[in-house]
PDB file of N, CA and C in Angstrom:
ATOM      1  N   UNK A   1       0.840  -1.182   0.000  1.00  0.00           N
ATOM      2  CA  UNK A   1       0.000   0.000   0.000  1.00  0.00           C
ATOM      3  C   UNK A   1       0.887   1.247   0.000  1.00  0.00           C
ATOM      4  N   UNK A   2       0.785   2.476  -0.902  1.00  0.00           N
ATOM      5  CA  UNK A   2       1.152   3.778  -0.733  1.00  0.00           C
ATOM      6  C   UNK A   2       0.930   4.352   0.527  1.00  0.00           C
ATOM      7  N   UNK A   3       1.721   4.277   1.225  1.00  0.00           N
ATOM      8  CA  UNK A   3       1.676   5.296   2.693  1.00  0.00           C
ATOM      9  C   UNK A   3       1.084   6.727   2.609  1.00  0.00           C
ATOM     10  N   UNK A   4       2.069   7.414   1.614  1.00  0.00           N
ATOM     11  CA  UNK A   4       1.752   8.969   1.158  1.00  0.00           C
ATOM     12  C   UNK A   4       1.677   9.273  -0.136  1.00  0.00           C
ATOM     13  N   UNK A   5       1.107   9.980  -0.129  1.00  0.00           N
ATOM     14  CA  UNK A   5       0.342  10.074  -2.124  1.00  0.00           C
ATOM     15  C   UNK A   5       0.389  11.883  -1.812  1.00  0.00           C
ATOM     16  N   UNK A   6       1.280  12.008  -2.866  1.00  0.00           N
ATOM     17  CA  UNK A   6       0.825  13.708  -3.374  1.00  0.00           C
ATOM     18  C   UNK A   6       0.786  14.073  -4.621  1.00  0.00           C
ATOM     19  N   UNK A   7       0.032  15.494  -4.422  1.00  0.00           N
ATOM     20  CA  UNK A   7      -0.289  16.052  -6.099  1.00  0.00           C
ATOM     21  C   UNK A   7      -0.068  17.292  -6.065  1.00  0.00           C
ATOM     22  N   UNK A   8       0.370  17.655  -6.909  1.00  0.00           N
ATOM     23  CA  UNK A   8       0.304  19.249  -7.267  1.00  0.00           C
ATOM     24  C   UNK A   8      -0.325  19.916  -7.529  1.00  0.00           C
ATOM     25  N   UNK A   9      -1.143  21.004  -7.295  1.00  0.00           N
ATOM     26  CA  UNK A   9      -2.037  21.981  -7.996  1.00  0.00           C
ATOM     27  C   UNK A   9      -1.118  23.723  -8.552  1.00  0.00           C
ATOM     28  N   UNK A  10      -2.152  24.373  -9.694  1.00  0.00           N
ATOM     29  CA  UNK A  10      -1.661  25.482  -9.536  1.00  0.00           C
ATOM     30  C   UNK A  10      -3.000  26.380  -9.271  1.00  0.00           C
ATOM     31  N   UNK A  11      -2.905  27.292  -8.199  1.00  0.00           N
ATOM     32  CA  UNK A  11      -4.734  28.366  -8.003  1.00  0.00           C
ATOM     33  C   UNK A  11      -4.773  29.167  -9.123  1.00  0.00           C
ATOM     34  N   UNK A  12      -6.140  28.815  -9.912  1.00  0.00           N
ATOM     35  CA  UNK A  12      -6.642  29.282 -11.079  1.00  0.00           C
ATOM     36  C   UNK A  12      -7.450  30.545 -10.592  1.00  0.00           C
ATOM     37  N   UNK A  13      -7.814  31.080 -11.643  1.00  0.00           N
ATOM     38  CA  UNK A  13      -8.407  32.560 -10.872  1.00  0.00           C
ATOM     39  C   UNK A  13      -9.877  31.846 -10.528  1.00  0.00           C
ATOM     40  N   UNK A  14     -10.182  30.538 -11.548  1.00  0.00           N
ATOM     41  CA  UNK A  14     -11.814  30.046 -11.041  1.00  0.00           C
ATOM     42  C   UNK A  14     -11.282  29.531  -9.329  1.00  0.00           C
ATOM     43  N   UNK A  15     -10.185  29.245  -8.691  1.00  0.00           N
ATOM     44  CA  UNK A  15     -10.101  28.499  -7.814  1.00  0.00           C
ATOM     45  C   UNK A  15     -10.177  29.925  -6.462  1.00  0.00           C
ATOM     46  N   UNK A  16     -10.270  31.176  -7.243  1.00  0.00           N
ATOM     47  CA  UNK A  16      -9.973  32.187  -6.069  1.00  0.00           C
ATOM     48  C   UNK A  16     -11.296  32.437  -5.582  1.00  0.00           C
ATOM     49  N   UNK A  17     -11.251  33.372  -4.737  1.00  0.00           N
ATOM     50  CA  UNK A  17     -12.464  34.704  -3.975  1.00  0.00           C
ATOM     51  C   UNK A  17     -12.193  36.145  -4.467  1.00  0.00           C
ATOM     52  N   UNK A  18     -13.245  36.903  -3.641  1.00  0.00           N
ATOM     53  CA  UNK A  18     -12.976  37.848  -4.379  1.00  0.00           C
ATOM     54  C   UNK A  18     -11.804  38.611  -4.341  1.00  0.00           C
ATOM     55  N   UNK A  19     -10.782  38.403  -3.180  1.00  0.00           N
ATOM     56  CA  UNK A  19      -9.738  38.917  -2.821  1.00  0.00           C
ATOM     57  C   UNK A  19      -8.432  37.953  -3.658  1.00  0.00           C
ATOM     58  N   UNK A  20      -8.795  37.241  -4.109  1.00  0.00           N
ATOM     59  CA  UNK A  20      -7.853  36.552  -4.920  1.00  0.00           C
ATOM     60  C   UNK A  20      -6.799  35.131  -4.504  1.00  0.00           C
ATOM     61  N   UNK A  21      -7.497  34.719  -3.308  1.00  0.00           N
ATOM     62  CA  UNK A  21      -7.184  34.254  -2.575  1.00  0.00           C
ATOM     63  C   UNK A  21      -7.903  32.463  -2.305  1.00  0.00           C
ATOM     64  N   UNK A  22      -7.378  31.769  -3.191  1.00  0.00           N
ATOM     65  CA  UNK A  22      -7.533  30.369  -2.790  1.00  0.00           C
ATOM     66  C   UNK A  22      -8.928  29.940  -1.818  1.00  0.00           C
ATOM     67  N   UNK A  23      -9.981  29.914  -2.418  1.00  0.00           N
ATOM     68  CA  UNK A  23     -11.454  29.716  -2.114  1.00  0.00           C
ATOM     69  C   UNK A  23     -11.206  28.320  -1.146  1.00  0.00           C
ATOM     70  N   UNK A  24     -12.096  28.521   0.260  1.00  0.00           N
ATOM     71  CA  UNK A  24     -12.426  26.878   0.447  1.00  0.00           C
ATOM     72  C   UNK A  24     -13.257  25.976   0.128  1.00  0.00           C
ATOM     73  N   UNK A  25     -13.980  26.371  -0.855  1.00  0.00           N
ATOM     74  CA  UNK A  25     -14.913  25.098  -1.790  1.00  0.00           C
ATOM     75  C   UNK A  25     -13.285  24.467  -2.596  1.00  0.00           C
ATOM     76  N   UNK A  26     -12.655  25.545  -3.012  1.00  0.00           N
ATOM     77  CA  UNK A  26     -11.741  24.961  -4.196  1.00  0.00           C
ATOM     78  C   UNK A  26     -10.403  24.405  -3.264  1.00  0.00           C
ATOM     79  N   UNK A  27     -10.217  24.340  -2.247  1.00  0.00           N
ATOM     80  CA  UNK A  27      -9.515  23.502  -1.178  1.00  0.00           C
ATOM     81  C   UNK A  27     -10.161  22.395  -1.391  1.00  0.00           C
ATOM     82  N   UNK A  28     -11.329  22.195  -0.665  1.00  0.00           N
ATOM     83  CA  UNK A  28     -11.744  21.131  -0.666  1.00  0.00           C
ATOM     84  C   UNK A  28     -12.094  20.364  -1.754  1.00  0.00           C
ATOM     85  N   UNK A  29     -12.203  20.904  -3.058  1.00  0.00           N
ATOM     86  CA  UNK A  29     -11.964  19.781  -4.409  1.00  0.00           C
ATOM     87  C   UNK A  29     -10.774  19.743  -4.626  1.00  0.00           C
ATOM     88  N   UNK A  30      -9.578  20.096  -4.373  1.00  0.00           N
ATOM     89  CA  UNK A  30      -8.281  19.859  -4.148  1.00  0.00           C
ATOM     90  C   UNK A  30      -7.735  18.853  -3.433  1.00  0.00           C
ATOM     91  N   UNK A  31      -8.669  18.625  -1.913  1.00  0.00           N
ATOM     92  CA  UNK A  31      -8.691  17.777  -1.186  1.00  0.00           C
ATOM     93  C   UNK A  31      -9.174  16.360  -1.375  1.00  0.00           C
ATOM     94  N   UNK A  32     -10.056  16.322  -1.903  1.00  0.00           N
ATOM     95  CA  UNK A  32     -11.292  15.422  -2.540  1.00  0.00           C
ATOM     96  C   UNK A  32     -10.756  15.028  -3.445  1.00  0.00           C
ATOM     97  N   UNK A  33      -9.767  15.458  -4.483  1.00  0.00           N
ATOM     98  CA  UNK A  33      -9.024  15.206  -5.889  1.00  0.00           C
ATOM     99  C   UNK A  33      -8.047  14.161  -5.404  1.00  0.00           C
ATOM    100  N   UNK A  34      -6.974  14.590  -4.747  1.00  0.00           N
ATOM    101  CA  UNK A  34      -6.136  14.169  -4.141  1.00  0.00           C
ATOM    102  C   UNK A  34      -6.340  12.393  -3.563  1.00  0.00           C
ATOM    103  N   UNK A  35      -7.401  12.853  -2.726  1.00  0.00           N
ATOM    104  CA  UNK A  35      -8.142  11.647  -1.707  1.00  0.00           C
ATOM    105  C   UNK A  35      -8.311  10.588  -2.428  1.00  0.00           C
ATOM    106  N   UNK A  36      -9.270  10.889  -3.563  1.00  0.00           N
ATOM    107  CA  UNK A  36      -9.747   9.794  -5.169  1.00  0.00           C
ATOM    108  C   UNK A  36      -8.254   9.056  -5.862  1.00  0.00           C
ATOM    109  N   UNK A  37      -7.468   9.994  -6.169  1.00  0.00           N
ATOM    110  CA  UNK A  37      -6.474   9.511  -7.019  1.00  0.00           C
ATOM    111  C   UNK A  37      -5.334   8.572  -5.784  1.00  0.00           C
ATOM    112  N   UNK A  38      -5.369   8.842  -4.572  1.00  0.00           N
ATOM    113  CA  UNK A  38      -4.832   7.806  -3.547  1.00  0.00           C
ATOM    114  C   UNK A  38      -5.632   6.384  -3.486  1.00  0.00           C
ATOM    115  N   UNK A  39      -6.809   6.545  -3.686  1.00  0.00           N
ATOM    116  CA  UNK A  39      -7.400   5.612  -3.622  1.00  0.00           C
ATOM    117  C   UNK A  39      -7.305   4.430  -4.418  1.00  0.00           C
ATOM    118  N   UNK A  40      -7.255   5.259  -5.644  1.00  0.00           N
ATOM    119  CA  UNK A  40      -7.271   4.544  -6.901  1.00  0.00           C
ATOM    120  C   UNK A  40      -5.733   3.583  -6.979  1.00  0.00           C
ATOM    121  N   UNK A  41      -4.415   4.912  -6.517  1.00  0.00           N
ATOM    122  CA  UNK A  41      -3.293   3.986  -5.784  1.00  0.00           C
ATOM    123  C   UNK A  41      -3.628   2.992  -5.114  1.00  0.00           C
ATOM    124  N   UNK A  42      -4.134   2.995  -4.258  1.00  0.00           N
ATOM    125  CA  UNK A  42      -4.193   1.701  -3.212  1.00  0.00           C
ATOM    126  C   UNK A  42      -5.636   1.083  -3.637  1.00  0.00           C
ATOM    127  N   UNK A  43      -5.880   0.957  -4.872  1.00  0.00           N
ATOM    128  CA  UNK A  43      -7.055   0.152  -4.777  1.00  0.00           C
ATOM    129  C   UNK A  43      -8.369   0.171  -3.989  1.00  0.00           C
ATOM    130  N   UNK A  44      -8.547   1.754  -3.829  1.00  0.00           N
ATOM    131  CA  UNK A  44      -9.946   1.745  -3.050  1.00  0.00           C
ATOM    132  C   UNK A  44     -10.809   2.656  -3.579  1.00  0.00           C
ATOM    133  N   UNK A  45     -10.787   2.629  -5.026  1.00  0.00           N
ATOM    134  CA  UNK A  45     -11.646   3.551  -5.639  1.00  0.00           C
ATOM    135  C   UNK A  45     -13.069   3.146  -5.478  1.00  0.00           C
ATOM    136  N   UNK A  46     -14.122   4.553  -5.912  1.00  0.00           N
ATOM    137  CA  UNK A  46     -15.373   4.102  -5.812  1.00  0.00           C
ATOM    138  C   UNK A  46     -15.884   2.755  -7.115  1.00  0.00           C
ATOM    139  N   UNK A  47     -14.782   3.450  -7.663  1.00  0.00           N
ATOM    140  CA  UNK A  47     -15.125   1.904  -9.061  1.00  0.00           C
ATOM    141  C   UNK A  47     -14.879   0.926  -8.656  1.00  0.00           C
ATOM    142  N   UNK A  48     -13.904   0.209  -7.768  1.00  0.00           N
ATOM    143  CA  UNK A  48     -13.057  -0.804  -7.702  1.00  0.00           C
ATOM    144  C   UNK A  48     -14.114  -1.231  -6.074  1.00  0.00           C
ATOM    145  N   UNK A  49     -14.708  -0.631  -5.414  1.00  0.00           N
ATOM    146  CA  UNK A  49     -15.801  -0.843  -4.790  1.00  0.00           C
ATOM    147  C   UNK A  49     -17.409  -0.728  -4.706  1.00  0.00           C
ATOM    148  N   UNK A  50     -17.182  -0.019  -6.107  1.00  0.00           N
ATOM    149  CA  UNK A  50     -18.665  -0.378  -6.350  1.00  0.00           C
ATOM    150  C   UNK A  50     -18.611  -2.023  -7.315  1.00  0.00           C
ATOM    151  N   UNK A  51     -17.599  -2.608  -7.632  1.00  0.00           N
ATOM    152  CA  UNK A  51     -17.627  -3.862  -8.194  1.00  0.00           C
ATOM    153  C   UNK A  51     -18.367  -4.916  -6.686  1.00  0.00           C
ATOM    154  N   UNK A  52     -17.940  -4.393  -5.970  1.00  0.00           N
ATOM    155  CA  UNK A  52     -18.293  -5.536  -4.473  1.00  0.00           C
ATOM    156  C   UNK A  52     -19.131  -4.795  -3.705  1.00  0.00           C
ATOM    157  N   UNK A  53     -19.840  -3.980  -4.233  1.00  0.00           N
ATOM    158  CA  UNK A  53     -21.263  -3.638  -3.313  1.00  0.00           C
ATOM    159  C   UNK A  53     -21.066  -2.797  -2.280  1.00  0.00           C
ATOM    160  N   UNK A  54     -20.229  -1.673  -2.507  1.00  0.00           N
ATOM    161  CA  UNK A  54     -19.359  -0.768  -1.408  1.00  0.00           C
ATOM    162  C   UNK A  54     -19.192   0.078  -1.699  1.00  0.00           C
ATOM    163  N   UNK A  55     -18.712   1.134  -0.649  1.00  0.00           N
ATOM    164  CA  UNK A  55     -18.481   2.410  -1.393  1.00  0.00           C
ATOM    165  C   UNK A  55     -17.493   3.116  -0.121  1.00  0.00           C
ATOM    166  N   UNK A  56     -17.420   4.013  -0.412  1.00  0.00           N
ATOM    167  CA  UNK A  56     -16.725   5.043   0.630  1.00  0.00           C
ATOM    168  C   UNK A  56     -17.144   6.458   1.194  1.00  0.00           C
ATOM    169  N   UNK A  57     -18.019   6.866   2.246  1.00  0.00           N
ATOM    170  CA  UNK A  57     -18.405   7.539   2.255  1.00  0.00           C
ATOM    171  C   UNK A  57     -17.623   8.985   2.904  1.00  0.00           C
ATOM    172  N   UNK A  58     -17.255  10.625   2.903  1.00  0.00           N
ATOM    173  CA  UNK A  58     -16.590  11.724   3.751  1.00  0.00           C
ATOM    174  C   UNK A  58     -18.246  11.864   4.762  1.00  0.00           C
ATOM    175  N   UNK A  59     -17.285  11.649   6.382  1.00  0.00           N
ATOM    176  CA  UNK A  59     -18.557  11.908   7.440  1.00  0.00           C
ATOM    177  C   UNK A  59     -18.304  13.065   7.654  1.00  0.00           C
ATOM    178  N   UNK A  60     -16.653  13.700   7.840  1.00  0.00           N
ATOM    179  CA  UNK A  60     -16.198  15.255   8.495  1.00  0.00           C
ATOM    180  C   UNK A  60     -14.930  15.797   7.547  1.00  0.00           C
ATOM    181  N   UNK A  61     -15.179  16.733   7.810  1.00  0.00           N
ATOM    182  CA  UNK A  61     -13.614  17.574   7.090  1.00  0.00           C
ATOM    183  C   UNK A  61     -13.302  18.720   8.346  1.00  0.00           C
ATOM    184  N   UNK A  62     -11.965  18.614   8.617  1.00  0.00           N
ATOM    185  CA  UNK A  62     -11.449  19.632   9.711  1.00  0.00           C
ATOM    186  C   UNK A  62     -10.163  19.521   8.749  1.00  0.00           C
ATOM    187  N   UNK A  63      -9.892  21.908   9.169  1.00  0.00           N
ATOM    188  CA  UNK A  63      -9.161  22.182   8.251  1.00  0.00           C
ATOM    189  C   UNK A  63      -8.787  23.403   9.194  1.00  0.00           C
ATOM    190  N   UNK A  64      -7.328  23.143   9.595  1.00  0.00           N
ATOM    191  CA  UNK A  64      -6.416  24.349  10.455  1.00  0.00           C
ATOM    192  C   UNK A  64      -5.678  25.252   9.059  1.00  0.00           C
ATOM    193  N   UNK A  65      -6.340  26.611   8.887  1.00  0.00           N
ATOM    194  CA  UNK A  65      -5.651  27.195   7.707  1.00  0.00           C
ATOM    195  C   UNK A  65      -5.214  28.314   8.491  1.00  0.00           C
ATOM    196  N   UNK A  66      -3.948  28.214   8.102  1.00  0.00           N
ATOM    197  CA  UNK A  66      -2.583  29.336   8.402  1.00  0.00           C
ATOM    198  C   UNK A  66      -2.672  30.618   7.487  1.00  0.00           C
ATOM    199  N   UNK A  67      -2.777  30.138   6.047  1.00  0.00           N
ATOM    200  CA  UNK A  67      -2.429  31.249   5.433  1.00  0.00           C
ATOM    201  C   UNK A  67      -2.765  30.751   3.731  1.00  0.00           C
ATOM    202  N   UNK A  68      -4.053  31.150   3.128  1.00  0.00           N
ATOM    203  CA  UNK A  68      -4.344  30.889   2.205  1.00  0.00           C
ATOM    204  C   UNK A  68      -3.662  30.918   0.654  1.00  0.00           C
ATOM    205  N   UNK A  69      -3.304  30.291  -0.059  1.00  0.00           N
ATOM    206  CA  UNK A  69      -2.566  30.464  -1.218  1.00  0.00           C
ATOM    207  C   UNK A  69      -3.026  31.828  -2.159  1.00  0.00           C
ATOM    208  N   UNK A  70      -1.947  32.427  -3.094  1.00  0.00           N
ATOM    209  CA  UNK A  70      -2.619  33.375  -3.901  1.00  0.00           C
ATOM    210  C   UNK A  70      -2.539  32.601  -5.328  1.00  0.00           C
ATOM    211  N   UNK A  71      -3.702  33.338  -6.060  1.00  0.00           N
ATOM    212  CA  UNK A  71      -4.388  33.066  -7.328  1.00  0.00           C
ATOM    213  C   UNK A  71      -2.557  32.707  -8.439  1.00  0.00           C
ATOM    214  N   UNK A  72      -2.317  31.780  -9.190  1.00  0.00           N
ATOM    215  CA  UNK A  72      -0.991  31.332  -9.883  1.00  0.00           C
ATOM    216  C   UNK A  72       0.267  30.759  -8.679  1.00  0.00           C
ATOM    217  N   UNK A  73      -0.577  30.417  -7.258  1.00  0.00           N
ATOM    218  CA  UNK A  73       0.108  29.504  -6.889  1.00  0.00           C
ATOM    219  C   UNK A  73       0.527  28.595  -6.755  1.00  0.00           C
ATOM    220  N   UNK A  74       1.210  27.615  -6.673  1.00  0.00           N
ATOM    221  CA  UNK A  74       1.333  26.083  -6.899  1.00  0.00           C
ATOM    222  C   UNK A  74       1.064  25.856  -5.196  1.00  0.00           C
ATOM    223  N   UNK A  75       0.783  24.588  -5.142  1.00  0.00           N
ATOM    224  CA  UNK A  75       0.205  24.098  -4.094  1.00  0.00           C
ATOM    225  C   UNK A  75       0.781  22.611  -4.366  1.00  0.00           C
ATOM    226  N   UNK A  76       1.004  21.932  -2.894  1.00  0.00           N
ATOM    227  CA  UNK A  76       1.585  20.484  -2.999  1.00  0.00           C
ATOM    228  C   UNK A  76       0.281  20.036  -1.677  1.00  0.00           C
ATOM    229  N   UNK A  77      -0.486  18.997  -2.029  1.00  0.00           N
ATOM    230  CA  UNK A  77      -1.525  18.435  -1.259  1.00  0.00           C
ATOM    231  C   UNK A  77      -1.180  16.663  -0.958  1.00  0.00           C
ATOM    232  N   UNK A  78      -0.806  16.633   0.275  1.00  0.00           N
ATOM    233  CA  UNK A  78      -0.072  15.642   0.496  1.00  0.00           C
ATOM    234  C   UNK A  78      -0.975  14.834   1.306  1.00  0.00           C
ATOM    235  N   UNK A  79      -1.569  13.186   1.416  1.00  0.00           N
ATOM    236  CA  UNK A  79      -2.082  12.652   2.097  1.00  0.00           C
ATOM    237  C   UNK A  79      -1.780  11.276   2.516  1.00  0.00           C
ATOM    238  N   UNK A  80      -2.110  10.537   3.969  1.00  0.00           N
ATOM    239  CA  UNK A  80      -2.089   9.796   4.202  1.00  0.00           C
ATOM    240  C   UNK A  80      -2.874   8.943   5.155  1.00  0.00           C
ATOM    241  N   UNK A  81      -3.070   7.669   4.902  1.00  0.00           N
ATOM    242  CA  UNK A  81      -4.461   7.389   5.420  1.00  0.00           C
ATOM    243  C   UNK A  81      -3.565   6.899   7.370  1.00  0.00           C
ATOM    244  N   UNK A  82      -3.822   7.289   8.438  1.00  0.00           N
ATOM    245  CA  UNK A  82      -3.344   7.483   9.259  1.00  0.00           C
ATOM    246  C   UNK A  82      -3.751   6.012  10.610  1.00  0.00           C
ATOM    247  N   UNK A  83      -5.182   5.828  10.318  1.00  0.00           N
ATOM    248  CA  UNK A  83      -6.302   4.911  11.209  1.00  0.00           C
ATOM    249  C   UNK A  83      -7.376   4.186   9.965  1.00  0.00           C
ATOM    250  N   UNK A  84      -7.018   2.812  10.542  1.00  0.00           N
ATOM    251  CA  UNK A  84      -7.666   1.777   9.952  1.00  0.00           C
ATOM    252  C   UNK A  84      -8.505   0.810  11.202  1.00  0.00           C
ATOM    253  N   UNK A  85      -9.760   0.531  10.737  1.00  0.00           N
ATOM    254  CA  UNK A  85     -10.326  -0.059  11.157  1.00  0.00           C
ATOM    255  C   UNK A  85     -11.175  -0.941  10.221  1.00  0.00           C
ATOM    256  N   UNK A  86     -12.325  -2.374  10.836  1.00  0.00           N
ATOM    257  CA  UNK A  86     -13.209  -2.895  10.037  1.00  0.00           C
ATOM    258  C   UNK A  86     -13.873  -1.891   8.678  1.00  0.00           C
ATOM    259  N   UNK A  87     -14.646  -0.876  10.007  1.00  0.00           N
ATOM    260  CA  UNK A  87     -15.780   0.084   8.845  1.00  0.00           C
ATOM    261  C   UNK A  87     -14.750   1.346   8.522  1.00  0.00           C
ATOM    262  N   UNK A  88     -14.066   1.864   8.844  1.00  0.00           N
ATOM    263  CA  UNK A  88     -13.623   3.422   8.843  1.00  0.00           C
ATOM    264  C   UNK A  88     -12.106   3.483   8.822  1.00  0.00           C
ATOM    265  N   UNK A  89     -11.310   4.551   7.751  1.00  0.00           N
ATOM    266  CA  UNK A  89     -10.279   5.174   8.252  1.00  0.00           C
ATOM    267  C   UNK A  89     -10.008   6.636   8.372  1.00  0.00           C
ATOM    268  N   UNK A  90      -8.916   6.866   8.629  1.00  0.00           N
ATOM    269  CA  UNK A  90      -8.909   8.832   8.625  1.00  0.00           C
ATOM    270  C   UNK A  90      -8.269   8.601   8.046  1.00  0.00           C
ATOM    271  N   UNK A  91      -8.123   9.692   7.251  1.00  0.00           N
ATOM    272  CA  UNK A  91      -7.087  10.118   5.928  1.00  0.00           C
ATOM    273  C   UNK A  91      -6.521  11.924   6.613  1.00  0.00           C
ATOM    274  N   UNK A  92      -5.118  11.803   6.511  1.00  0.00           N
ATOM    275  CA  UNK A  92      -4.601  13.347   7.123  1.00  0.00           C
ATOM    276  C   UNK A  92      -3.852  13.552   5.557  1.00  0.00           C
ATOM    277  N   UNK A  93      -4.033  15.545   5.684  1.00  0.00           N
ATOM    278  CA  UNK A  93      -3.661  15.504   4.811  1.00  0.00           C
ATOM    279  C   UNK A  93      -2.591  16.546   4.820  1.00  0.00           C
TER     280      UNK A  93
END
């Protein structure tokens, strides 16, 4: 299994606010992007579990932001799934 999976982004002006400043809807499809394409690494895509009657559901998102990216920034979104159990894991990112 991939321990840590990262991706790169660059903030598009669709990804800003009005201050120009790295939106958190567009974090969180950054986040969500990221999450999918790890999955798909380790074999836990929604495809590869919807073959066996499964799926994967997000219950919470918690997000400590320091200091928001500006609009033509690159961004490195790094994750790893941290806690495993039967039904559930956390993914940190």
């Amino acid at each position: 299994m991939i321990k840590v999976f990262s991706k790169e982004y660059r903030v598009k002006h669709n990804d800003t606010d009005f201050s120009g400043l790295l939106s958190i809807a567009s974090l969180g499809n950054f986040v969500l992007d990221t999450a999918g394409l790890h999955a798909i690494e380790i074999k836990t895509s929604m495809e590869i579990l919807n073959k066996q009657n499964l799926t994967w559901v997000i219950t919470g998102m918690h997000f400590n932001i320091i200091e928001m990216p500006k609009i033509n920034s690159e961004i490195k979104i790094t994750t790893k799934i941290t806690e495993t159990s039967r039904l559930a894991c956390k993914r940190d990112f």
